[in-house]
C-alpha atoms as a PDB file:
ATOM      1  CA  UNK A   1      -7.760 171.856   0.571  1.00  0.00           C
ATOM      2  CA  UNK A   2      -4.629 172.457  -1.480  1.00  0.00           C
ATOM      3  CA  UNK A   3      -2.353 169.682  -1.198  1.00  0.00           C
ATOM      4  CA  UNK A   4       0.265 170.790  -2.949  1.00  0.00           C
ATOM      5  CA  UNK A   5       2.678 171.340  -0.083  1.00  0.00           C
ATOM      6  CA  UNK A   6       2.484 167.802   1.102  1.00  0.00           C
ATOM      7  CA  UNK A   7       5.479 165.774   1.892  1.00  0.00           C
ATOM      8  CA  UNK A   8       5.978 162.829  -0.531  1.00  0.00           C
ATOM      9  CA  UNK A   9       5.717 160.741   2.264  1.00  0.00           C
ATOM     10  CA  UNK A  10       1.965 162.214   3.241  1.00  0.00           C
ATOM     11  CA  UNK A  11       0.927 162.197  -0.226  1.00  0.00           C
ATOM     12  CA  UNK A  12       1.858 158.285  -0.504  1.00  0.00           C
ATOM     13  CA  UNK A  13      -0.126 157.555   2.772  1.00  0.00           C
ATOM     14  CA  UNK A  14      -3.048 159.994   1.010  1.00  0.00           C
ATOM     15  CA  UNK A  15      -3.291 157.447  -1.962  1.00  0.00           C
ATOM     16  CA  UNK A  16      -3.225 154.335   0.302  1.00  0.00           C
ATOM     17  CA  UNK A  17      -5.981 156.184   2.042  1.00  0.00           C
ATOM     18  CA  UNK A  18      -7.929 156.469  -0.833  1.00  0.00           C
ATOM     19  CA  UNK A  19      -6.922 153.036  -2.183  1.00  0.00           C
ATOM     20  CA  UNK A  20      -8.366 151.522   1.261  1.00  0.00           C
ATOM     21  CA  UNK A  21     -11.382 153.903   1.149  1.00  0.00           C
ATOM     22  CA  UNK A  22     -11.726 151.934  -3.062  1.00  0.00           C
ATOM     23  CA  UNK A  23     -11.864 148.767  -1.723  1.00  0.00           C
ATOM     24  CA  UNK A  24     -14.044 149.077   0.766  1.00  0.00           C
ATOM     25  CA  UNK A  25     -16.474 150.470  -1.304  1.00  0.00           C
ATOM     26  CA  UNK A  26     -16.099 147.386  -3.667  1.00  0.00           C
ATOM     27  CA  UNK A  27     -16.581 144.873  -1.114  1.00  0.00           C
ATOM     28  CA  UNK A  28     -13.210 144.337   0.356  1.00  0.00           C
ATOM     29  CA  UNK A  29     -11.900 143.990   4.070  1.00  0.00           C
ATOM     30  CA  UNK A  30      -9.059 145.906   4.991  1.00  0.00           C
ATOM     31  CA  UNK A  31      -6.751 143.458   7.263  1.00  0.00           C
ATOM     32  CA  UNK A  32      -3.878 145.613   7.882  1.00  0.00           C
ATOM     33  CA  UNK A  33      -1.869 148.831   6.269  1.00  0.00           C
ATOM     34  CA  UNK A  34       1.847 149.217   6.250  1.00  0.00           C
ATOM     35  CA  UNK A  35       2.777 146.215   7.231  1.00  0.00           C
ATOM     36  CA  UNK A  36       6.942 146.631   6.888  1.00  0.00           C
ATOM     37  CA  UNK A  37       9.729 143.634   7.155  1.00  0.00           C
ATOM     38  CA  UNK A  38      12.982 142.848   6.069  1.00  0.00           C
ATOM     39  CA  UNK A  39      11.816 142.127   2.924  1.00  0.00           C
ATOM     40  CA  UNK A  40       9.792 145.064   2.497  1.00  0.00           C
ATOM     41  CA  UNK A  41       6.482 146.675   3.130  1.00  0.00           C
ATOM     42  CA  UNK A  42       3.024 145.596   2.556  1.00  0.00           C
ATOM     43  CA  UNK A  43       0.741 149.315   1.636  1.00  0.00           C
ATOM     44  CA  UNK A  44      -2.576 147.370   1.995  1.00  0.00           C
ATOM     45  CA  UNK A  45      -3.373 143.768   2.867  1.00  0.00           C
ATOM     46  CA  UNK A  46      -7.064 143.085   2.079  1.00  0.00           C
ATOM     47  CA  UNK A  47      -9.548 140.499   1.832  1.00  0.00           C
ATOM     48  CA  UNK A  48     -12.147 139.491  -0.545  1.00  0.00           C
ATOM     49  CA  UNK A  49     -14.118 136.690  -1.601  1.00  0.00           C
ATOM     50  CA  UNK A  50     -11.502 134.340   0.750  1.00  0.00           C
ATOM     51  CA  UNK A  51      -8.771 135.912  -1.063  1.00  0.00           C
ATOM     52  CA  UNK A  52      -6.193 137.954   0.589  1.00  0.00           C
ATOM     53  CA  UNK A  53      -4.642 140.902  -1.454  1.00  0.00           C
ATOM     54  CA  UNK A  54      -1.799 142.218  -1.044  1.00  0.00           C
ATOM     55  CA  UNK A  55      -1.989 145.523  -2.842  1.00  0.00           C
ATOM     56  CA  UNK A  56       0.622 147.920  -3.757  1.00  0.00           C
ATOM     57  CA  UNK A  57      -0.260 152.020  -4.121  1.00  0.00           C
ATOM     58  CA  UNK A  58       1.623 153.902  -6.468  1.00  0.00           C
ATOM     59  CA  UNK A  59       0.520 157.663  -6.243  1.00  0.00           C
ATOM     60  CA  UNK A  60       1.079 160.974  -7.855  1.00  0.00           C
ATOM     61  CA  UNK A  61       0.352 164.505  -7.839  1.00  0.00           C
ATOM     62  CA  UNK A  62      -1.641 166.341 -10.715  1.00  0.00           C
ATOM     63  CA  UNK A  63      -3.273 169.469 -12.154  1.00  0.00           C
ATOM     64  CA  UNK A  64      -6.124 167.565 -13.646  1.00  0.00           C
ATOM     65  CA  UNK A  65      -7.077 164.141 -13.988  1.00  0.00           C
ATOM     66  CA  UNK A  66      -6.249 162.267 -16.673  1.00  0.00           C
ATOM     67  CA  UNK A  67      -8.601 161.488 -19.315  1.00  0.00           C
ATOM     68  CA  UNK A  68      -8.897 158.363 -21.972  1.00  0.00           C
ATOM     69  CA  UNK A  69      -7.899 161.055 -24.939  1.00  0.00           C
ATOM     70  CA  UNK A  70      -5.055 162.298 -23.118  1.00  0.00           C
ATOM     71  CA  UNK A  71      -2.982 159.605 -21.426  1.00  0.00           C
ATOM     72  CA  UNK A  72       0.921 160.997 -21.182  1.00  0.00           C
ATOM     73  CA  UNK A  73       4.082 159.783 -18.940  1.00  0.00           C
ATOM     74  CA  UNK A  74       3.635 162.359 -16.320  1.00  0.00           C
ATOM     75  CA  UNK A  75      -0.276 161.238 -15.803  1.00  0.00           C
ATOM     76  CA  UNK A  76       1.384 157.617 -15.261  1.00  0.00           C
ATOM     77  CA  UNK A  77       2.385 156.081 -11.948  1.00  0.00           C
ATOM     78  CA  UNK A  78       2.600 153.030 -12.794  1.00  0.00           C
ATOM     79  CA  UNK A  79       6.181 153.421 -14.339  1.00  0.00           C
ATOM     80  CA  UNK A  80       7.029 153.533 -10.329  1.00  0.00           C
ATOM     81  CA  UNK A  81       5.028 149.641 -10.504  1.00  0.00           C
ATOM     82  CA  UNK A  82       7.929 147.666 -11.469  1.00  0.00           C
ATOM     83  CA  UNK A  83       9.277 144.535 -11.228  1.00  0.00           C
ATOM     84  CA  UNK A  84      11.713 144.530  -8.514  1.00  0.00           C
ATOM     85  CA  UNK A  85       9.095 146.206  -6.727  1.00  0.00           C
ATOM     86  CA  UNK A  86       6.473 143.564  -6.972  1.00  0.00           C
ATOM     87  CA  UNK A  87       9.064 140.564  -6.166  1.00  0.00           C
ATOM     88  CA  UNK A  88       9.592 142.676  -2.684  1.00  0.00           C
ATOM     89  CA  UNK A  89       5.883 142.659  -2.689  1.00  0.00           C
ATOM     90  CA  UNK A  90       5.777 139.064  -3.167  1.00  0.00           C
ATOM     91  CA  UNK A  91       8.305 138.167  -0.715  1.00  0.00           C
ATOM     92  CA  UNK A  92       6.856 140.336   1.979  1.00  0.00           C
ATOM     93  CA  UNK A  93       3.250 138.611   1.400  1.00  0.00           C
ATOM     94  CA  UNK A  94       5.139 135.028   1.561  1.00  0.00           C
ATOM     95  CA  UNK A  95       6.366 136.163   5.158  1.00  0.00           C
ATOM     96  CA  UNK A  96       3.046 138.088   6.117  1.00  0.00           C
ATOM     97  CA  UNK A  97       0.852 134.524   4.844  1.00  0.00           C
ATOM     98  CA  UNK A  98       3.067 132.288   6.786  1.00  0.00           C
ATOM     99  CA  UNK A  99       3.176 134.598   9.958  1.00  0.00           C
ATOM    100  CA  UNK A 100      -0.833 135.029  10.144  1.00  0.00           C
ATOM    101  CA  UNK A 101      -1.264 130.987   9.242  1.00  0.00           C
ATOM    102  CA  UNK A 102      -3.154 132.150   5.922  1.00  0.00           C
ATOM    103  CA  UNK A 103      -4.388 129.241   3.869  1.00  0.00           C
ATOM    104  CA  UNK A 104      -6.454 130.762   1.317  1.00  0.00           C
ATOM    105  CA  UNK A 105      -5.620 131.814  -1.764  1.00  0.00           C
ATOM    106  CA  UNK A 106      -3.811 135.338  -2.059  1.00  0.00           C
ATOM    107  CA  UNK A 107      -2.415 137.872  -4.852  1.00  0.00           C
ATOM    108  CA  UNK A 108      -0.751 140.766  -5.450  1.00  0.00           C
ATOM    109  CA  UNK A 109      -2.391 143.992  -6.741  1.00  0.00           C
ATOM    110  CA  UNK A 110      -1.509 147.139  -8.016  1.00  0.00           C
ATOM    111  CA  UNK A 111      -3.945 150.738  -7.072  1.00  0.00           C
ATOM    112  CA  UNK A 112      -2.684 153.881  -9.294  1.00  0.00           C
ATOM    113  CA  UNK A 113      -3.567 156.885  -7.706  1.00  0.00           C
ATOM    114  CA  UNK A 114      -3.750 160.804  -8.830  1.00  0.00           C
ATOM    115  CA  UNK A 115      -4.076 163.383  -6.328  1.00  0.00           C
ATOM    116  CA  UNK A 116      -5.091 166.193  -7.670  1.00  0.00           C
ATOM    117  CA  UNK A 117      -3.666 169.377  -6.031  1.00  0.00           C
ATOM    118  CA  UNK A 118      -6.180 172.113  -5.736  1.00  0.00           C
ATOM    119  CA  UNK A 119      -8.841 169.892  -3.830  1.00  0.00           C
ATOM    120  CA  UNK A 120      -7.115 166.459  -2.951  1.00  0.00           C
ATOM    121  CA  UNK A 121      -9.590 164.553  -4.542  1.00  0.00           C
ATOM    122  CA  UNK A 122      -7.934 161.240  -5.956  1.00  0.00           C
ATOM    123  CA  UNK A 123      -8.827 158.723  -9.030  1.00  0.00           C
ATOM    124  CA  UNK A 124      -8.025 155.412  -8.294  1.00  0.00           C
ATOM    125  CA  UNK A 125      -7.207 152.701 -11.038  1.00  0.00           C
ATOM    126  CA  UNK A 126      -7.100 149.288  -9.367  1.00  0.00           C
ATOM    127  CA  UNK A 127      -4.839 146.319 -11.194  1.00  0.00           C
ATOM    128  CA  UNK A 128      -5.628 142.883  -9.928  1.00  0.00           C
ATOM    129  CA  UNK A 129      -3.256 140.438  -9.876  1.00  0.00           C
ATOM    130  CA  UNK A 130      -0.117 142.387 -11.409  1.00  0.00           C
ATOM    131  CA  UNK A 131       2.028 138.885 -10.658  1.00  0.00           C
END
């Protein structure tokens, strides 16, 4: 399936699909998924151990996968990962732990996702705790 013709907006809701698909496979409950406010929107709220993450997916589009030899800017999403970014992050998962009556512990992560074109398949590079 080449993906190549997919909107930005359906290749950022491919990588939070693959993000969610990640964490599930590492032992994390997925609470909710686009969870959007004023103060911005949530990509993936999960839980783990009796902490809540709040993970933000940055996601791009590539030939090939990057490897540990070859690591260049336009293999890198995370230059989309910044700061003012994660305070809206922040903010929103304020509101969102207030709103459900969390009182656990919670923390904002970062996913990185490549897509690659010619199949879809994705690597996912999870951050914790980015803040």
């Amino acid at each position: 399936m080449n993906i190549s013709f997919k909107t930005r907006k359906e290749v950022g809701a491919l990588g939070e699909r693959a993000v969610a698909e990640y964490l599930r496979r590492h032992g994390f409950s997925i609470r909710d998924r686009n969870v959007a406010r004023k103060t911005g929107e949530l990509d993936v709220v999960a839980e783990e151990a009796g902490t809540l993450h709040f993970v933000e997916v940055k996601t791009i589009l590539v030939d090939e996968f990057p490897d540990d030899k070859r690591v260049h800017d336009e293999y890198d999403p995370s230059s989309n990962l910044h700061e003012s970014k994660i305070r809206k992050v922040v903010r929103t998962g304020e509101w969102y732990v207030l709103d459900t009556g969390w009182e656990g512990d919670w923390q904002v992560d970062g996913c990185l996702v490549w897509l690659r074109r010619k199949d879809g398949k994705a690597l996912v590079r999870y951050l914790p705790q980015i803040v």
